[in-house]
C-alpha atoms as a PDB file:
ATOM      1  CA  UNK A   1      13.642  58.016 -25.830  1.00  0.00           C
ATOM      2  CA  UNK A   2      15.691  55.554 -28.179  1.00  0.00           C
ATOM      3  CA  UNK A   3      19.088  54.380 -27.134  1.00  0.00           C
ATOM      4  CA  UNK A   4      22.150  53.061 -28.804  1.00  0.00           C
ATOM      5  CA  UNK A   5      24.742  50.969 -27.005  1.00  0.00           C
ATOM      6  CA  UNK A   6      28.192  50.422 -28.449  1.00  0.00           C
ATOM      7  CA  UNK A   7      29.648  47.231 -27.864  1.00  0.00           C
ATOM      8  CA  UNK A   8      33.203  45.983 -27.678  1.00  0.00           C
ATOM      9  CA  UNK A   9      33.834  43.882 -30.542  1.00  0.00           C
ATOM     10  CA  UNK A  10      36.502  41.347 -28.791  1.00  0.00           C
ATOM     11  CA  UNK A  11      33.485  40.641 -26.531  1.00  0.00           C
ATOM     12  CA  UNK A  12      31.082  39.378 -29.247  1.00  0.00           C
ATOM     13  CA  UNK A  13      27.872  40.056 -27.353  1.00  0.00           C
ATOM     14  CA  UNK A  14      25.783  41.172 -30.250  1.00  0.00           C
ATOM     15  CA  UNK A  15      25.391  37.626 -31.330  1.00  0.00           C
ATOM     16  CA  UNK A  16      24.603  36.560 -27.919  1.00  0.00           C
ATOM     17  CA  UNK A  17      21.568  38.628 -27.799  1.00  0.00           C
ATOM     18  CA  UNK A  18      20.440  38.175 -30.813  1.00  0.00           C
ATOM     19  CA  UNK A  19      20.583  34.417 -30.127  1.00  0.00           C
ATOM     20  CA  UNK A  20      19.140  35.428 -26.377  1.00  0.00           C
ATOM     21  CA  UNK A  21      22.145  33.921 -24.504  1.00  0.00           C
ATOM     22  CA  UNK A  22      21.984  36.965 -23.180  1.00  0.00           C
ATOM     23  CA  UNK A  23      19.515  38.763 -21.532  1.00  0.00           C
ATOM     24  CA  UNK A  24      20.516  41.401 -19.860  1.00  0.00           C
ATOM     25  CA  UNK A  25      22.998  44.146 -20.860  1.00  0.00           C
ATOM     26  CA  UNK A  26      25.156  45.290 -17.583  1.00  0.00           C
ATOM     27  CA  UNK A  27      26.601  48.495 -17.507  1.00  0.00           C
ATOM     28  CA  UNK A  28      29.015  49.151 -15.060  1.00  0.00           C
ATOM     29  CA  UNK A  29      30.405  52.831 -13.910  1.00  0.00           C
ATOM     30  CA  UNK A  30      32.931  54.401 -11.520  1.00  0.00           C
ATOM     31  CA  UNK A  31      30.611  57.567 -11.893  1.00  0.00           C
ATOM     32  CA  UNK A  32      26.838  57.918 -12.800  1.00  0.00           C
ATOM     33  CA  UNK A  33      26.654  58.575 -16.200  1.00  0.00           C
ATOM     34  CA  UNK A  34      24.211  57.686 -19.822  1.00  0.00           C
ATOM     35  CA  UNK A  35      21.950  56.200 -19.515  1.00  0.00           C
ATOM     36  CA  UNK A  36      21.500  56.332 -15.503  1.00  0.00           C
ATOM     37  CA  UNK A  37      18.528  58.591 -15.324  1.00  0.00           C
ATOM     38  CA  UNK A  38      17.298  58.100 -19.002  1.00  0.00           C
ATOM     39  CA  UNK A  39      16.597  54.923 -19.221  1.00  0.00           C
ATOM     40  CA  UNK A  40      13.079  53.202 -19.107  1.00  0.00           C
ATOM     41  CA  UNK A  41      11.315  50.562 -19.736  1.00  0.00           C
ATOM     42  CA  UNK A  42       9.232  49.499 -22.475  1.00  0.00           C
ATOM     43  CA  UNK A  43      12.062  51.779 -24.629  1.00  0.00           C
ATOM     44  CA  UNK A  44      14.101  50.391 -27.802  1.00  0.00           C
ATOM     45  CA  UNK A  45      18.092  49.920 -27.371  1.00  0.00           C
ATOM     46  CA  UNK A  46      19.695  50.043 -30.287  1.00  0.00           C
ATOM     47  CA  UNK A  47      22.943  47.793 -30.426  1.00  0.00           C
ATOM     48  CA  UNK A  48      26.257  47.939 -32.835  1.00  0.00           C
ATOM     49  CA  UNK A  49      29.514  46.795 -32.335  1.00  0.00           C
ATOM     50  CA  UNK A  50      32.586  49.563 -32.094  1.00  0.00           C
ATOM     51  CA  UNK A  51      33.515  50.276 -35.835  1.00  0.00           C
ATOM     52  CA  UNK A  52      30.399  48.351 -37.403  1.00  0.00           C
ATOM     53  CA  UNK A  53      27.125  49.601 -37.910  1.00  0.00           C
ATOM     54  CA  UNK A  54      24.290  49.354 -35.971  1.00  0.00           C
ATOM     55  CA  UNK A  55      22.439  45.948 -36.029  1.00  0.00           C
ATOM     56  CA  UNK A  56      19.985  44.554 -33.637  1.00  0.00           C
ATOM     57  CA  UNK A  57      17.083  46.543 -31.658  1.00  0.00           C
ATOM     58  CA  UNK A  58      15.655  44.842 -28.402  1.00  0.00           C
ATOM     59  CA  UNK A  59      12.847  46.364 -25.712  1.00  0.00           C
ATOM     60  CA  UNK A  60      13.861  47.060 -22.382  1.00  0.00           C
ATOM     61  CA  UNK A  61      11.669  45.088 -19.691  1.00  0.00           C
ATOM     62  CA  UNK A  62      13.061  46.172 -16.672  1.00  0.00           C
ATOM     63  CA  UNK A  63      16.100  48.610 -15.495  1.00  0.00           C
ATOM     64  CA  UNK A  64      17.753  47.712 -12.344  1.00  0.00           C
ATOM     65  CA  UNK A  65      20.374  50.423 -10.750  1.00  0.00           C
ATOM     66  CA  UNK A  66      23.062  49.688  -8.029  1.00  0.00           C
ATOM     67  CA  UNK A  67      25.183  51.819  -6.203  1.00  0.00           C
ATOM     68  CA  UNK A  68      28.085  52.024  -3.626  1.00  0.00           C
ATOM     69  CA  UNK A  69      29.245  48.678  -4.931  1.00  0.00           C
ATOM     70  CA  UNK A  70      32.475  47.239  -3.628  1.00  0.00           C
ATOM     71  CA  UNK A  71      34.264  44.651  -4.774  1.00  0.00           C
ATOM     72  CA  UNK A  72      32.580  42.009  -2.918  1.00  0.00           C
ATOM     73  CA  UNK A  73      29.054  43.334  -4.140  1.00  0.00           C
ATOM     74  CA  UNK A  74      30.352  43.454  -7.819  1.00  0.00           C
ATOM     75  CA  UNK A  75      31.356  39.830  -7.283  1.00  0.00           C
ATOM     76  CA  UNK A  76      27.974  38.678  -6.213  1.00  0.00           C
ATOM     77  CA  UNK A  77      25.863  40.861  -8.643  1.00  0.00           C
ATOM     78  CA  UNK A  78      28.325  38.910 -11.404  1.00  0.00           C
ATOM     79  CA  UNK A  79      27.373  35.229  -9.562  1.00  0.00           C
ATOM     80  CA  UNK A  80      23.732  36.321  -9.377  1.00  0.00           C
ATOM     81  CA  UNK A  81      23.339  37.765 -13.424  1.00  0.00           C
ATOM     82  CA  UNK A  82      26.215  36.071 -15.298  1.00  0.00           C
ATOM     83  CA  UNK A  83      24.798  33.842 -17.550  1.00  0.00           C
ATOM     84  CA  UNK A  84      21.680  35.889 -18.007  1.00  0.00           C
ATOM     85  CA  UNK A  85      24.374  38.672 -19.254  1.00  0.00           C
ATOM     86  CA  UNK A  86      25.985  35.615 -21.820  1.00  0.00           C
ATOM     87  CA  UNK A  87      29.234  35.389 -19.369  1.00  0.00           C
ATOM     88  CA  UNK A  88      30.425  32.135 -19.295  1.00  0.00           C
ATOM     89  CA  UNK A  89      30.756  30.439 -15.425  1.00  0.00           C
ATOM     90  CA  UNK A  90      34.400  30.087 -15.722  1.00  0.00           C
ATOM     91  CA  UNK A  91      34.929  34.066 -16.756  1.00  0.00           C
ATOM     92  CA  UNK A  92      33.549  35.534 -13.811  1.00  0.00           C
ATOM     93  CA  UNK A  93      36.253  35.987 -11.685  1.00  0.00           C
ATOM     94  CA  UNK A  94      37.897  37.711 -14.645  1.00  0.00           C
ATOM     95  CA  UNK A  95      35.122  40.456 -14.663  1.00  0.00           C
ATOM     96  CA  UNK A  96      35.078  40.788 -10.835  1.00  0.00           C
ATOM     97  CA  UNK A  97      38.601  42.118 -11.597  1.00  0.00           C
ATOM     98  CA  UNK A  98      37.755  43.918 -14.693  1.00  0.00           C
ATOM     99  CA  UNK A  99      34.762  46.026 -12.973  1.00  0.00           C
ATOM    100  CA  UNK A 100      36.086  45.470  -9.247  1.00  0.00           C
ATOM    101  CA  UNK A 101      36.827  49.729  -8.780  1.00  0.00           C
ATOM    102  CA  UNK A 102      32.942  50.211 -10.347  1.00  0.00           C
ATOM    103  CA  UNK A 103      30.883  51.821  -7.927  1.00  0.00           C
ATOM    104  CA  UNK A 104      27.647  51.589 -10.376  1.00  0.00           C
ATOM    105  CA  UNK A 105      26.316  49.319 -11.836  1.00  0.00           C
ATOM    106  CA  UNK A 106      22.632  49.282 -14.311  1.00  0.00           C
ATOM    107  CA  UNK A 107      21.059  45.797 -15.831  1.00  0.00           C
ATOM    108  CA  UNK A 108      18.910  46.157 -18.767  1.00  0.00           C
ATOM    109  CA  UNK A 109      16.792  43.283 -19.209  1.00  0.00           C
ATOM    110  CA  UNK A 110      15.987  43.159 -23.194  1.00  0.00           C
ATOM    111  CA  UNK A 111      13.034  40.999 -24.943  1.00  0.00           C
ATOM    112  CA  UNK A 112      12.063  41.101 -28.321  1.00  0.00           C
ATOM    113  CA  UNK A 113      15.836  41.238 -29.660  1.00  0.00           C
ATOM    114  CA  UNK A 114      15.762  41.196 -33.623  1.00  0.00           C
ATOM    115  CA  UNK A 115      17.851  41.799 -36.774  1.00  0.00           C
ATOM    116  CA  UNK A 116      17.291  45.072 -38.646  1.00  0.00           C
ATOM    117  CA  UNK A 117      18.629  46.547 -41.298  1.00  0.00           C
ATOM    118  CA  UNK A 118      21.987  47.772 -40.697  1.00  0.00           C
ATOM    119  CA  UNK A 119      22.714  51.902 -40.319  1.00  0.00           C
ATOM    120  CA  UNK A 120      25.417  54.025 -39.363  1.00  0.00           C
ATOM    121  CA  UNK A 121      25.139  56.614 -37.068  1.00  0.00           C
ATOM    122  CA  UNK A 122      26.935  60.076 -36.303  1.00  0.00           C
ATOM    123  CA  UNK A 123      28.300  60.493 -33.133  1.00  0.00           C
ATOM    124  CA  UNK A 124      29.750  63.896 -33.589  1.00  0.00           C
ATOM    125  CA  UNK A 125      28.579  66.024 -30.366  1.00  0.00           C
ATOM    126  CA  UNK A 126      28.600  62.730 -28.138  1.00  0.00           C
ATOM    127  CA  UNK A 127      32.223  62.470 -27.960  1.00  0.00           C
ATOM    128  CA  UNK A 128      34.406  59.809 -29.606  1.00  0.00           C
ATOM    129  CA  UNK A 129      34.579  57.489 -26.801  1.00  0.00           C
ATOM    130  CA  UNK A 130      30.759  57.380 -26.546  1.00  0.00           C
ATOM    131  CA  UNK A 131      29.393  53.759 -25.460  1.00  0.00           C
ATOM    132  CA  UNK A 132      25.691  54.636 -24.910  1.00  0.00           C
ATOM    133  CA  UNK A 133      23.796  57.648 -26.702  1.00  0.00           C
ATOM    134  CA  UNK A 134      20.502  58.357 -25.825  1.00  0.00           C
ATOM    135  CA  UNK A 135      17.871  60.232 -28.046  1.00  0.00           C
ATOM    136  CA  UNK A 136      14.417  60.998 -28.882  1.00  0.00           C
ATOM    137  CA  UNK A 137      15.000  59.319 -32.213  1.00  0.00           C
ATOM    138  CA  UNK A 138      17.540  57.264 -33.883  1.00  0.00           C
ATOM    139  CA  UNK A 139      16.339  59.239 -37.356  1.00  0.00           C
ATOM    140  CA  UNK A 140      17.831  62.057 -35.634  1.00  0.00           C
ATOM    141  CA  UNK A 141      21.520  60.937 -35.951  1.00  0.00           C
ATOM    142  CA  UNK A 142      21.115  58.057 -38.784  1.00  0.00           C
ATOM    143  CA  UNK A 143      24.608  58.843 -41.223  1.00  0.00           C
ATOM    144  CA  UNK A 144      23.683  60.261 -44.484  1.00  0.00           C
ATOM    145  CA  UNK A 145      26.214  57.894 -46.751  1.00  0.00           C
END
C-alpha cells in the first residue's frame, strides 16, 4: 500500500522532515482509525500540507502502536519521542494538553525523506476532513488538472 498524510500547515512539519528534524510522524486518536491496521513497514508515505499539494515521499522503518493511553502515558510517550517528532523541548507540555483525551497513539519512523515533484490529489470518497488516505497506488487518485 501507498499512503498520504495531510499535514497542518500552522505546524510546518513538512520542512522538518525533509530536513530530518523529524523523524517520526505521531499520530494520535481518540478511536482506532487510518492507518491503524494498514500500515507497514518498508511502505512509502506520501506527505502534503492541508490546501497544498503533495510534496515529499519518505519509507516507513518501523510502526509502533499504543493504546489505552492516559494522560500521564501521553505525557511520557511526548518526553520519550519529542524531538525525534521535530517538537521543540519547551512545546511539550502544550501537546500533552492538545492530545491529553487520545487514547491511541501510532509513530511512524520515516528514512529516505526526499523532494518530488509536486501533485494534487482527489480526495472525493475519503471525506473532506481526511488526514491520512491509504491506497494501493497514489496513480490511483493523482488530480487530472
Amino acid at each position: 500500500m501507498e499512503h498520504i498524510a495531510i499535514m497542518r500547515k500552522s505546524w510546518g512539519l513538512t520542512k522538518k522532515i525533509l530536513s530530518g528534524d523529524k523523524r517520526i510522524e505521531s499520530r494520535w486518536y481518540a478511536t482506532r482509525r487510518a492507518p491503524w491496521k494498514t500500515l507497514k513497514e518498508g511502505e512509502i508515505v506520501y506527505f502534503k500540507e492541508s490546501g497544498d499539494p503533495v510534496t515529499i515521499k519518505a519509507v516507513v522503518s518501523k510502526v509502533e502502536r499504543f493504546e489505552g493511553l492516559t494522560p500521564e502515558k501521553v505525557r511520557a510517550l511526548l518526553k520519550r519521542m519529542y524531538k525525534e517528532d521535530g517538537i521543540e523541548k519547551g512545546k511539550v507540555d502544550h501537546y500533552t494538553k492538545e492530545f491529553k483525551r487520545k487514547r491511541y497513539c501510532m509513530l511512524i519512523h520515516l528514512k529516505d525523506p526526499q523532494s518530488i515533484k509536486p501533485f494534487n490529489i482527489d480526495k472525493r470518497g475519503f471525506g473532506i476532513m481526511s488526514a491520512w488516505i491509504s491506497v494501493e497506488s497514489v496513480d490511483s487518485i493523482k488530480a487530472h488538472i
